[in-house]
N, C-alpha and C. Protein backbone atom coordinates (compact mmCIF):
# COMPACT_ATOMS: atom_id res chain seq x y z
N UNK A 1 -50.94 286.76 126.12
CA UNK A 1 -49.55 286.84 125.76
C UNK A 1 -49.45 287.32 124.32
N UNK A 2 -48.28 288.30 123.75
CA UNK A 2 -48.15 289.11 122.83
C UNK A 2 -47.37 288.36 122.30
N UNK A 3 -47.08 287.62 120.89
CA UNK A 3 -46.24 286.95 120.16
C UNK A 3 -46.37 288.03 119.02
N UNK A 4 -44.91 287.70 118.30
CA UNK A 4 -45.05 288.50 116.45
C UNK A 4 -44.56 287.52 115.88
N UNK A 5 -45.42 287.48 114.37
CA UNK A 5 -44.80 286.48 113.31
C UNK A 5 -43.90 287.58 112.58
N UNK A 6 -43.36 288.94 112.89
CA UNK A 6 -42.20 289.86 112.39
C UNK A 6 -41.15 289.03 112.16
N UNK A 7 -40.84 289.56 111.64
CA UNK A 7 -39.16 288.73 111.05
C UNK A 7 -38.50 289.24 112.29
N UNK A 8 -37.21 289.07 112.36
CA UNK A 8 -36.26 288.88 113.73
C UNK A 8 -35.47 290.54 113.00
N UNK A 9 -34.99 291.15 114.39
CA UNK A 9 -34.67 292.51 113.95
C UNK A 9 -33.99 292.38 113.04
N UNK A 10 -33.71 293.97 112.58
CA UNK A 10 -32.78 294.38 111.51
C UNK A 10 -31.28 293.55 111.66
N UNK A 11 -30.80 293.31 112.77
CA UNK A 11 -29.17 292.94 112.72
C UNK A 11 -29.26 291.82 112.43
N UNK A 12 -30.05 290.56 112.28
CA UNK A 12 -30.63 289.36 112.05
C UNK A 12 -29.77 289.03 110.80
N UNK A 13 -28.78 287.95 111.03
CA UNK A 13 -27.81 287.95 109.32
C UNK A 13 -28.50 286.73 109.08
N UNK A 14 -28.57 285.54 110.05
CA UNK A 14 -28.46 283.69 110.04
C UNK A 14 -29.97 283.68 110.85
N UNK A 15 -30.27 282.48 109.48
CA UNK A 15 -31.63 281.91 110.01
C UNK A 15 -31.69 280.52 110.48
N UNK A 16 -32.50 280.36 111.87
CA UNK A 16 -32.05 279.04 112.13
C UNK A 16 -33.71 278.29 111.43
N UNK A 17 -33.38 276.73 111.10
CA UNK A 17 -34.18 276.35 110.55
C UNK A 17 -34.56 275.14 111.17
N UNK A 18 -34.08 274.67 112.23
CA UNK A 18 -34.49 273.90 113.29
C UNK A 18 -33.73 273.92 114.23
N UNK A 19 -34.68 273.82 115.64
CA UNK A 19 -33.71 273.26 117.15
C UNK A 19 -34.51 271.89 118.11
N UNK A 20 -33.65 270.65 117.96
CA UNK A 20 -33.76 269.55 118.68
C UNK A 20 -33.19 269.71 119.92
N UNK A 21 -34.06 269.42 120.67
CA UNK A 21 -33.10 269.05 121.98
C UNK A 21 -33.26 267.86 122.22
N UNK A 22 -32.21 266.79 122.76
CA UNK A 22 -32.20 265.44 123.05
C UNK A 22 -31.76 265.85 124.46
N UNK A 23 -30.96 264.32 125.19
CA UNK A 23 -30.48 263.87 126.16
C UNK A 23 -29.58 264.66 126.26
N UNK A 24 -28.63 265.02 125.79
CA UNK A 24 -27.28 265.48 125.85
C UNK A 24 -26.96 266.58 125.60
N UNK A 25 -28.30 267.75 125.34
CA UNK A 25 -27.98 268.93 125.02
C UNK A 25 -29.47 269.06 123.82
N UNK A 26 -29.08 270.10 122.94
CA UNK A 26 -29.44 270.76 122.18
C UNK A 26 -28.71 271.03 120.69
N UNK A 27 -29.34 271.00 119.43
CA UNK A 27 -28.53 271.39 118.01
C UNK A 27 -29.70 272.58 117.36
N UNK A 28 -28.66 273.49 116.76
CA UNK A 28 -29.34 274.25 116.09
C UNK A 28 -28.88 274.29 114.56
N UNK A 29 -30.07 274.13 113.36
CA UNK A 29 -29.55 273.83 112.41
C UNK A 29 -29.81 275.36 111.43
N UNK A 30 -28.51 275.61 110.82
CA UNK A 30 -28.39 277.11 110.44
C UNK A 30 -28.29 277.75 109.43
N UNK A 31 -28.97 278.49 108.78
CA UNK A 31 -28.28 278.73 107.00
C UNK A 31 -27.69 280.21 107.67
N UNK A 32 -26.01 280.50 107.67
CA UNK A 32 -25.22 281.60 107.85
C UNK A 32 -25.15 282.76 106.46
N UNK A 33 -25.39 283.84 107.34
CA UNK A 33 -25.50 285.01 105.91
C UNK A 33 -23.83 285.04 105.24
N UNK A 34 -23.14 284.89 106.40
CA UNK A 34 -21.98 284.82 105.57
C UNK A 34 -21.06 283.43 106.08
N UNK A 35 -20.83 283.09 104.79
CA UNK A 35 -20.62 281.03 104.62
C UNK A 35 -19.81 280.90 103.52
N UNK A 36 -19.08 279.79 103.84
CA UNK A 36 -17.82 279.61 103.28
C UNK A 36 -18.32 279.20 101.77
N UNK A 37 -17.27 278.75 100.56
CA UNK A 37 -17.60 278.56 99.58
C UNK A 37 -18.75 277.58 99.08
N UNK A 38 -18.55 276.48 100.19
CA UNK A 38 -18.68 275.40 99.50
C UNK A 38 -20.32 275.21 100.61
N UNK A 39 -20.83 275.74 101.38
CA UNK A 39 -21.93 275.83 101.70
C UNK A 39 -22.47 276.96 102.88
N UNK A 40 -23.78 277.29 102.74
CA UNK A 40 -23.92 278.32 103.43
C UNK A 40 -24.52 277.48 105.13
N UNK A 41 -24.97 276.31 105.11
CA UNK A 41 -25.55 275.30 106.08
C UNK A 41 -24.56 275.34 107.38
N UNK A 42 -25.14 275.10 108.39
CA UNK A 42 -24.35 274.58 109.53
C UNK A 42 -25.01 273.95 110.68
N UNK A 43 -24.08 273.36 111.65
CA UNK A 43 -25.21 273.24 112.94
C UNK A 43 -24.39 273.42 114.24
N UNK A 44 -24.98 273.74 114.99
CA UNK A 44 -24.60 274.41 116.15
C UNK A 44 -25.21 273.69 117.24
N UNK A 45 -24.46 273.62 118.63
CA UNK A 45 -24.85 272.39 119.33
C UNK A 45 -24.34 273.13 120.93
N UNK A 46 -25.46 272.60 122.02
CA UNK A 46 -25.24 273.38 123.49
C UNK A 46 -25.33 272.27 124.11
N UNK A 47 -25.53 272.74 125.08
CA UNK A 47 -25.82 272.07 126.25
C UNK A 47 -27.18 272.29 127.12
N UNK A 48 -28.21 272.82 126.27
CA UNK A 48 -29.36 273.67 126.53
C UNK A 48 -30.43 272.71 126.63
N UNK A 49 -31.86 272.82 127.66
CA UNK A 49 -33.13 272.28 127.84
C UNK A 49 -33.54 272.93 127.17
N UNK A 50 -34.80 273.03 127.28
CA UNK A 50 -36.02 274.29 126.77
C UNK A 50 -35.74 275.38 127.61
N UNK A 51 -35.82 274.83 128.76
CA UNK A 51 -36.00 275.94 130.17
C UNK A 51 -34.99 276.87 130.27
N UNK A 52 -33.60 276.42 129.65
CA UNK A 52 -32.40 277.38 129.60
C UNK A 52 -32.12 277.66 128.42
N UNK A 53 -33.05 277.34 127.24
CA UNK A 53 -32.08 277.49 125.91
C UNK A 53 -32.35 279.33 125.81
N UNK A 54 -31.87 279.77 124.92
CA UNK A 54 -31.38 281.45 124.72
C UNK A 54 -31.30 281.46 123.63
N UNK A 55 -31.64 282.25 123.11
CA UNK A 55 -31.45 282.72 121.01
C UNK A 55 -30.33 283.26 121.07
N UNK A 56 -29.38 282.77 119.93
CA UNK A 56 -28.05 283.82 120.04
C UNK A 56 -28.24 284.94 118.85
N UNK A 57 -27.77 285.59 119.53
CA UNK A 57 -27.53 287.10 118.66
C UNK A 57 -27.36 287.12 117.18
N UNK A 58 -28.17 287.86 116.59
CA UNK A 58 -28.10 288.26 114.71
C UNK A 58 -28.47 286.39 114.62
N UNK A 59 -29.61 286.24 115.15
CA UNK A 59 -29.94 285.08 114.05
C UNK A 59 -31.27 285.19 113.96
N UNK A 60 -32.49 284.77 113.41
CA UNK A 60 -33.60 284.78 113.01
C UNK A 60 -34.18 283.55 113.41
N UNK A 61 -34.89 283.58 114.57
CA UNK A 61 -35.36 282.34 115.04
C UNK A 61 -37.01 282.06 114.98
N UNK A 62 -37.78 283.08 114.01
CA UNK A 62 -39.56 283.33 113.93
C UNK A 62 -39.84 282.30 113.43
N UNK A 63 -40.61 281.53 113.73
CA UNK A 63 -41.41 280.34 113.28
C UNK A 63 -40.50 279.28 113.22
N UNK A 64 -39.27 279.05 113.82
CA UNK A 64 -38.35 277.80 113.31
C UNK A 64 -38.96 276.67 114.41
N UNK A 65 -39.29 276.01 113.82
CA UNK A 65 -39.93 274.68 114.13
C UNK A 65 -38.86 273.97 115.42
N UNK A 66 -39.33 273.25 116.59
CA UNK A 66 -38.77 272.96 117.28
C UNK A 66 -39.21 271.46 118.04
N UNK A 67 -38.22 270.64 118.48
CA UNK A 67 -38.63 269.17 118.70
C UNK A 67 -37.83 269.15 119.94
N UNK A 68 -38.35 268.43 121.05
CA UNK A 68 -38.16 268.07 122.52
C UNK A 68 -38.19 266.90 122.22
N UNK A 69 -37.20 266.00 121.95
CA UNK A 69 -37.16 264.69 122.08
C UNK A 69 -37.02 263.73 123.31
N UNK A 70 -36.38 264.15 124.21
CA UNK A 70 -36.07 263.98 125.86
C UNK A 70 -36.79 263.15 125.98
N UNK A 71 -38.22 263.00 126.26
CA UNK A 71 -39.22 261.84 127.05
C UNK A 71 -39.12 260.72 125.83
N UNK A 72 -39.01 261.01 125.20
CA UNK A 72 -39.13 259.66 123.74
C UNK A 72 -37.95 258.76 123.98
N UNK A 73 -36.60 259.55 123.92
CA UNK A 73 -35.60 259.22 123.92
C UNK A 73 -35.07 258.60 125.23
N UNK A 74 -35.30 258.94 126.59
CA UNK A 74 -35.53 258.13 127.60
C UNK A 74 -35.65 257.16 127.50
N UNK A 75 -37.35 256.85 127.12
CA UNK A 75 -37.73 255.27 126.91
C UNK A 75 -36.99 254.66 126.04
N UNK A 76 -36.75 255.08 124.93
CA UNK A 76 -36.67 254.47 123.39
C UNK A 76 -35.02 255.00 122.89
N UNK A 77 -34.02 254.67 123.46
CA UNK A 77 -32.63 255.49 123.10
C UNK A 77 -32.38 255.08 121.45
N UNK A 78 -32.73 254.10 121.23
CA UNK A 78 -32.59 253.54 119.94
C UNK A 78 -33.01 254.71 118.76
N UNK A 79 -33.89 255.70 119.08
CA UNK A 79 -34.96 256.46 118.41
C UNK A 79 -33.61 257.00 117.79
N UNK A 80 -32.36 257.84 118.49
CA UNK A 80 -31.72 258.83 117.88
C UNK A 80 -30.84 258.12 116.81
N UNK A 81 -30.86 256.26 116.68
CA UNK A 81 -30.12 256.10 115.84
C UNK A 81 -30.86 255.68 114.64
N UNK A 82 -32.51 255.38 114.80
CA UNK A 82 -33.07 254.64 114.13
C UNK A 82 -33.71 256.51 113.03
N UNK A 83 -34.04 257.59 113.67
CA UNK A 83 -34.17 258.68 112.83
C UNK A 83 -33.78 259.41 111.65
N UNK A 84 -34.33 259.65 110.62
CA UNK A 84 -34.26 259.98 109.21
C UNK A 84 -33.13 261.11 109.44
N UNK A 85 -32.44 261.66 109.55
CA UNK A 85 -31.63 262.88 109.09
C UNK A 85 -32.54 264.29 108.73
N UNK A 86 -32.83 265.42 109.44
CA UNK A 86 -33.46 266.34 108.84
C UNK A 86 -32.26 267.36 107.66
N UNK A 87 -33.05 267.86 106.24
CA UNK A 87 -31.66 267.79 105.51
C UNK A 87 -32.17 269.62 105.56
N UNK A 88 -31.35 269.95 105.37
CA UNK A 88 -31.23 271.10 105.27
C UNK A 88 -31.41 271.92 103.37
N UNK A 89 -30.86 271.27 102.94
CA UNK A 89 -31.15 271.17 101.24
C UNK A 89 -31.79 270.32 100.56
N UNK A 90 -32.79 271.11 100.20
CA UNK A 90 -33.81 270.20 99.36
C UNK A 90 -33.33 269.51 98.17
N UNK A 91 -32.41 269.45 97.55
CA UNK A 91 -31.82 268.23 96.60
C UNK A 91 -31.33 267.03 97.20
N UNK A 92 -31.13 267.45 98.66
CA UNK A 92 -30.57 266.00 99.35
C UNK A 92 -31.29 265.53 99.68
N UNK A 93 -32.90 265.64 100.28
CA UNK A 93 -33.71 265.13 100.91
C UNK A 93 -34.48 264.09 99.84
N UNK A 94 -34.90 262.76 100.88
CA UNK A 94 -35.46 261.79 100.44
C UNK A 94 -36.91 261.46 101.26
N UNK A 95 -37.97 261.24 100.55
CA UNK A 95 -39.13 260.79 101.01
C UNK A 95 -39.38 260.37 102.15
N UNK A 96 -40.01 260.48 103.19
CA UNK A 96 -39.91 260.28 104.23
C UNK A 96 -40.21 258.65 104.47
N UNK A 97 -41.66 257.96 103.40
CA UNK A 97 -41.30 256.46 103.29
C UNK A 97 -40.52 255.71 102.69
N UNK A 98 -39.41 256.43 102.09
CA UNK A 98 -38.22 255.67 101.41
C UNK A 98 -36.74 255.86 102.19
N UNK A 99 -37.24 256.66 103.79
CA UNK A 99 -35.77 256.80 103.97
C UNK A 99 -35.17 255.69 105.34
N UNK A 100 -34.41 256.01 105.17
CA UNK A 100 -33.82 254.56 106.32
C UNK A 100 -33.19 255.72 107.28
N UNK A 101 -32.42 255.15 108.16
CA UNK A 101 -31.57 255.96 109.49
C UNK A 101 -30.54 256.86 108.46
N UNK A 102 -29.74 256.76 107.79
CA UNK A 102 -28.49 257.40 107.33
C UNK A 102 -29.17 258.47 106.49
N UNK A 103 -30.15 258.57 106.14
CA UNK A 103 -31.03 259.20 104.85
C UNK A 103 -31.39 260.74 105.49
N UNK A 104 -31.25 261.62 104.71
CA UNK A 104 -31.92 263.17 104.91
C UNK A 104 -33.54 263.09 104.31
N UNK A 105 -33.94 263.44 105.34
CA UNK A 105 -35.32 264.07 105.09
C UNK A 105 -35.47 265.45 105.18
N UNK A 106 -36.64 265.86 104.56
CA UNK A 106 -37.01 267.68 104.61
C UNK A 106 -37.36 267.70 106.38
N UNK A 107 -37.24 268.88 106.83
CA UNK A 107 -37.43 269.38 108.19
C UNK A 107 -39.28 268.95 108.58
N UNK A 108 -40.04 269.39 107.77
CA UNK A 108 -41.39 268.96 107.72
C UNK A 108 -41.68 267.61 108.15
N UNK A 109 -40.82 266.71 107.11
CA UNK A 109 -41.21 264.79 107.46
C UNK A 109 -40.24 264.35 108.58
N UNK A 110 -38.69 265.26 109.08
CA UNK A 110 -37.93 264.83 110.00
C UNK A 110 -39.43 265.40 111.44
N UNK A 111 -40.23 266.57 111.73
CA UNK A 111 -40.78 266.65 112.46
C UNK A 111 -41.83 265.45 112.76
N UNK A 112 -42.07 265.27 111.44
CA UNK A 112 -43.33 263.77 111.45
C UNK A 112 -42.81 262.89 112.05
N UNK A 113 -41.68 262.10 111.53
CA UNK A 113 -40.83 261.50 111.95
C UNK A 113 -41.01 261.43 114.00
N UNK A 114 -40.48 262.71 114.52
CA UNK A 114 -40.38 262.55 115.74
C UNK A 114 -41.95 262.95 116.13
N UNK A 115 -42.99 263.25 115.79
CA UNK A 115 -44.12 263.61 116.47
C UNK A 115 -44.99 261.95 116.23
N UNK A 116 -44.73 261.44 115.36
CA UNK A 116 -45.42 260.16 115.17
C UNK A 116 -44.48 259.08 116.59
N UNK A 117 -43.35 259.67 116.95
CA UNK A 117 -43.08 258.58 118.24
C UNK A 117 -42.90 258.99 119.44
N UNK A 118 -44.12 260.36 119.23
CA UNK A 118 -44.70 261.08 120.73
C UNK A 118 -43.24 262.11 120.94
N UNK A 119 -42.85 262.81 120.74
CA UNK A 119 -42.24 264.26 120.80
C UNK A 119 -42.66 265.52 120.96
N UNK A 120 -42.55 266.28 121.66
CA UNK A 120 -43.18 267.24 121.68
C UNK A 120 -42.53 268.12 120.60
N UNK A 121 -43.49 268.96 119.72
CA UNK A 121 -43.23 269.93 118.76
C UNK A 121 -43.90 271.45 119.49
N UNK A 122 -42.81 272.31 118.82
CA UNK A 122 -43.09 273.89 118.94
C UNK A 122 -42.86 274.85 118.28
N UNK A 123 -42.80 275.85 118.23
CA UNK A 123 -42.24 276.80 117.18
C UNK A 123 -42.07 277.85 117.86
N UNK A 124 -40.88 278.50 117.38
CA UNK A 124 -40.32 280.23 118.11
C UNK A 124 -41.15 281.11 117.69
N UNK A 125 -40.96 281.84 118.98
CA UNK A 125 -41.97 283.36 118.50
C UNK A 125 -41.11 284.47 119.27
N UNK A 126 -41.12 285.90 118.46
CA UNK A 126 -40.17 286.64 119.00
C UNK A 126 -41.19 287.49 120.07
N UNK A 127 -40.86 287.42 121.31
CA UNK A 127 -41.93 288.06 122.27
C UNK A 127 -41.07 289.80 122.24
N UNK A 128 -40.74 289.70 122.28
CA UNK A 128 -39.39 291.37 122.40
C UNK A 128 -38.53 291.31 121.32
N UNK A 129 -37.77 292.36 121.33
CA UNK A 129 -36.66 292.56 120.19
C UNK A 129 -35.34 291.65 121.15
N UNK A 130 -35.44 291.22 122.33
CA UNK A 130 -34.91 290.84 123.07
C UNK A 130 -35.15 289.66 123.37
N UNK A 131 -35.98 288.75 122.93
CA UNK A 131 -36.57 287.62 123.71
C UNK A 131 -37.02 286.72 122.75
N UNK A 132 -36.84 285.65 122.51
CA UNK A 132 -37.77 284.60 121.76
C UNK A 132 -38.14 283.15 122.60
N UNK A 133 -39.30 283.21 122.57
CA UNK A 133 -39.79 281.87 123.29
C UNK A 133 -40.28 280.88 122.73
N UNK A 134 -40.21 279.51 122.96
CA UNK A 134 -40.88 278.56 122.96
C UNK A 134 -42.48 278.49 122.95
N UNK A 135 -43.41 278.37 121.72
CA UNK A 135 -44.65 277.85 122.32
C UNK A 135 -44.90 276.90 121.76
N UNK A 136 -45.51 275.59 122.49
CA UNK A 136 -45.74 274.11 122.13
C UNK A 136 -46.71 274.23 121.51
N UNK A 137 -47.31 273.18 120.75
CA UNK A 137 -48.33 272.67 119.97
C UNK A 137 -49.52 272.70 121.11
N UNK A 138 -49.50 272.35 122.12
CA UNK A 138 -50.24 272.46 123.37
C UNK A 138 -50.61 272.93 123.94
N UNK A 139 -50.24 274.50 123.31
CA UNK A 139 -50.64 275.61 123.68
C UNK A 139 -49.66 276.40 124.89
N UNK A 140 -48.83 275.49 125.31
CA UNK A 140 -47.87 276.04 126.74
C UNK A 140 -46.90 277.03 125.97
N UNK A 141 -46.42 277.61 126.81
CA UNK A 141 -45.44 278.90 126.40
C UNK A 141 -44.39 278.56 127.68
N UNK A 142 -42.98 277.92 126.93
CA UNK A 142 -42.18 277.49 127.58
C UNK A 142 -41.47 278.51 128.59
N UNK A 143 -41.58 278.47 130.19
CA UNK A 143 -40.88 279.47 130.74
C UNK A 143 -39.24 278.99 130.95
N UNK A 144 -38.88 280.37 130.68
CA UNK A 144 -37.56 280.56 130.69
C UNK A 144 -36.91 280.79 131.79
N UNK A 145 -35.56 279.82 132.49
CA UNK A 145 -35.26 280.39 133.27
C UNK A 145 -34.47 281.56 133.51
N UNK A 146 -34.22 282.67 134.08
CA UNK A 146 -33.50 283.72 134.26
C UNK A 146 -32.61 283.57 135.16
N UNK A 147 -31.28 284.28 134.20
CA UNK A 147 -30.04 283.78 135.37
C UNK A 147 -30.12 284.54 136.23
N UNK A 148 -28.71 284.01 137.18
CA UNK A 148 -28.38 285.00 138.56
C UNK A 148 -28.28 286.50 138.30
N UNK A 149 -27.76 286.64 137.15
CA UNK A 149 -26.98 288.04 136.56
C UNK A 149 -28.44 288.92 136.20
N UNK A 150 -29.38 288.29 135.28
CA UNK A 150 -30.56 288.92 135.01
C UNK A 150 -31.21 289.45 136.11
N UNK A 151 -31.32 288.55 136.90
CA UNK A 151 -32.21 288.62 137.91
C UNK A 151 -31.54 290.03 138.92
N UNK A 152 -30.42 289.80 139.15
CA UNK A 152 -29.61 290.97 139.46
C UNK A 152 -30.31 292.73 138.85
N UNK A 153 -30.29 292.04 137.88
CA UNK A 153 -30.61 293.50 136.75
C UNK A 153 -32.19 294.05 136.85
N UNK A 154 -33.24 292.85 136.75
CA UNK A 154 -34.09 293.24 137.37
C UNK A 154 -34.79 293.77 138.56
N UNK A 155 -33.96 293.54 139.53
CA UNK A 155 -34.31 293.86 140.75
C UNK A 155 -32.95 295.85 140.86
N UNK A 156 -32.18 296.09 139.79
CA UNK A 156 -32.04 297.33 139.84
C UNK A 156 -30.74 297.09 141.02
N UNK A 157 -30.37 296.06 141.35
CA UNK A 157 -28.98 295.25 142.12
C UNK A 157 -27.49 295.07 141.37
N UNK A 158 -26.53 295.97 141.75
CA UNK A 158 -25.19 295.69 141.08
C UNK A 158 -24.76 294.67 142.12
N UNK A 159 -23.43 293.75 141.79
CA UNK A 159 -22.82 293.55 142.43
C UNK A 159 -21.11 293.32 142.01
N UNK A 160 -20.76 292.84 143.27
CA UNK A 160 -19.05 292.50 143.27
C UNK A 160 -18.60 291.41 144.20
N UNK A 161 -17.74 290.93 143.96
CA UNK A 161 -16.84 289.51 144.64
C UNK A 161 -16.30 289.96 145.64
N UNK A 162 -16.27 289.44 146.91
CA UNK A 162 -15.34 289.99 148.29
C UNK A 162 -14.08 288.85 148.27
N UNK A 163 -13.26 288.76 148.88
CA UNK A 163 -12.69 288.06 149.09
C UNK A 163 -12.76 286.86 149.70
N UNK A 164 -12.53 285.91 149.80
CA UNK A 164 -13.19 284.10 149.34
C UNK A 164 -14.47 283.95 148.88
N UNK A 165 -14.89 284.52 148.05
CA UNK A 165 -15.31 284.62 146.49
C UNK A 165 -16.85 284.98 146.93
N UNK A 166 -17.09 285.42 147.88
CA UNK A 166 -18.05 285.79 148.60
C UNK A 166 -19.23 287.39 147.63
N UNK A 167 -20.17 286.82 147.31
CA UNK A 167 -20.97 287.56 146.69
C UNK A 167 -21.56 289.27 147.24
N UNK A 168 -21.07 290.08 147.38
CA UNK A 168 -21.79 291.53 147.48
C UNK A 168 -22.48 292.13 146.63
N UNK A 169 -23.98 292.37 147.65
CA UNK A 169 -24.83 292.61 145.94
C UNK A 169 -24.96 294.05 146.60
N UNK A 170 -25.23 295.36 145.79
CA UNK A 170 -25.66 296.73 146.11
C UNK A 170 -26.27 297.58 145.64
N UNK A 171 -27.20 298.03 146.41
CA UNK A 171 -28.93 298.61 145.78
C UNK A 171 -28.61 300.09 146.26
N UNK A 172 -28.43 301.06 144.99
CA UNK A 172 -28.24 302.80 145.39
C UNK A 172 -27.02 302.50 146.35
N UNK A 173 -26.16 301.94 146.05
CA UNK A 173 -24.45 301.72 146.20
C UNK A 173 -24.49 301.47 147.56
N UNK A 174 -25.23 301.00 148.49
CA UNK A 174 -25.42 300.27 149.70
C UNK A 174 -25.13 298.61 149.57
N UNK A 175 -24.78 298.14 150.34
CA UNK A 175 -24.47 296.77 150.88
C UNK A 175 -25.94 296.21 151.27
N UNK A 176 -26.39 295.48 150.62
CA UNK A 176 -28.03 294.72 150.98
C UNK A 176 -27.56 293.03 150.91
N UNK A 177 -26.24 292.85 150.66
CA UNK A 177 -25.91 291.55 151.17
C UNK A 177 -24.60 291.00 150.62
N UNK A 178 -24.37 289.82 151.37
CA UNK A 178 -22.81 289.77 151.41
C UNK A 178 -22.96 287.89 151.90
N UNK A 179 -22.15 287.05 151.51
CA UNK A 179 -22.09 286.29 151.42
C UNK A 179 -21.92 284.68 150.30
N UNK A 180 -23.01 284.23 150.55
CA UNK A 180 -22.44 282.88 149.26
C UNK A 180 -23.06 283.21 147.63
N UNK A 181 -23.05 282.55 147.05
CA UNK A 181 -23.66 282.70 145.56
C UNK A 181 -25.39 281.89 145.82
N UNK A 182 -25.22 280.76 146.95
CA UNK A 182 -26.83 280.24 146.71
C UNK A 182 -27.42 280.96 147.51
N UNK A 183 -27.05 281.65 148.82
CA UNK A 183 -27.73 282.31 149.87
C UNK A 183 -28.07 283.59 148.97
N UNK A 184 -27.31 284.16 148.04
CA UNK A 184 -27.79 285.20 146.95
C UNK A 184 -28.95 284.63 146.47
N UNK A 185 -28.95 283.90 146.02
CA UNK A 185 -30.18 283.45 145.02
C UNK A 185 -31.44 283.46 145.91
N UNK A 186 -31.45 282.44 147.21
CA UNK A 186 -32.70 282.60 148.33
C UNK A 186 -32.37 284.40 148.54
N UNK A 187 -31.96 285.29 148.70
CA UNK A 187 -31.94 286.56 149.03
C UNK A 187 -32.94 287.26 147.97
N UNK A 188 -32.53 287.02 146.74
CA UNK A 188 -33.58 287.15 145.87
C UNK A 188 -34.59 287.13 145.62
N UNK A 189 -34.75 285.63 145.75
CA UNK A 189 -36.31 284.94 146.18
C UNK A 189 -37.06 285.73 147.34
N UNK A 190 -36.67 286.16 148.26
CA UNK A 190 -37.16 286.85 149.26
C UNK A 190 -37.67 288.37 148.99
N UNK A 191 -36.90 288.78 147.71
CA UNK A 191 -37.31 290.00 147.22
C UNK A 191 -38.62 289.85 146.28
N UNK A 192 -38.81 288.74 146.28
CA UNK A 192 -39.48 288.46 144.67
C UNK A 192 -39.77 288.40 143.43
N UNK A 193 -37.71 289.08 143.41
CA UNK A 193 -37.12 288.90 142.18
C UNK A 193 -37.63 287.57 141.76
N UNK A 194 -38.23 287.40 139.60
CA UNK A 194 -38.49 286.21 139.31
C UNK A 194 -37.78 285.32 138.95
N UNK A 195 -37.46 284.27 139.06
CA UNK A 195 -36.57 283.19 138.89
C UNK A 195 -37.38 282.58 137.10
N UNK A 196 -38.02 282.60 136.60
CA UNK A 196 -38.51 282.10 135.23
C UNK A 196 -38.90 283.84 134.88
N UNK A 197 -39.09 283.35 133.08
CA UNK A 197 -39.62 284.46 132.74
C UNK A 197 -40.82 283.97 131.91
């Protein structure tokens, strides 16, 4: 597998500088190229696993450190209240043995933090000018799932809605199927269109 430590293309304005995923989603923490007066910081928050998360557009995601908290947090729910704050500005951050729950730590000791109570850690790598993936400390390279729409695209398949909302997909402007949105998806599968990437 082909990874680059390249910086993220030319249109790349915002660098993200960490992404947690917990129970409830996903946060991405952000320094914006263009940011209001009073700070350039932000954070941004989905509804994303590993398996579905997506880089959004013009941001710089190469080497940003990444934490799967999910299995920790399961057992241990207490973890997300008892955790240091990762700070984004180094004048705010406090020692990682002097900080309590309310306290900012640097991104470095917030990772310690969650890898010392079994978390999985990773870091982005841009595989395409199009693509950035997940690879764990473990060596795994997180697969991505690919939507209905992609998958569409790969297989060289347009489609359109029939009436009661009925899916028509069409290969060289022929009809190759007609029916539900999940019977699309097994239709797919049958092509060997890939469902992960």
């Amino acid at each position: 597998m082909k990874t680059s430590r390249k910086s993220s293309p030319k249109k790349a304005t915002d660098k993200c500088l960490l992404i947690t995923f917990g129970l409830a989603g996903h946060n991405e923490a952000l320094v914006l190229e263009k940011s209001s007066p009073l700070s350039s910081n932000c954070s941004m928050s989905g509804y994303s696993k590993p398996d579905t998360w997506k880089a959004r557009e013009k941001t710089d995601y190469v080497l940003t450190p990444v934490i799967d908290k999910r299995a920790v947090l399961k057992d241990n729910p207490g973890f997300s209240w008892l955790s240091p704050m990762p700070c984004t500005e180094s004048n705010r951050c406090k020692p990682l043995e002097q900080a309590g729950p309310t306290d900012f730590v640097s991104i470095p000791d917030h990772i310690a933090w969650w890898r010392a109570k079994g978390a999985r850690i990773g870091t982005c790598h841009r595989e395409s000018e199009e693509k950035v993936i997940i690879l764990w400390e473990d060596g795994e390279r997180q697969p991505q799932k690919v939507t209905f729409f992609d998958r569409l695209k790969l297989a060289g398949i347009t489609h359109t809605t029939a009436p009661f909302a009925e899916i028509v997909l069409l290969k060289d402007n022929q009809e190759i199927y007609k029916g539900s949105g999940y019977g699309a998806d097994i239709f797919l599968d049958s092509l060997g269109v890939p469902s992960h990437g």
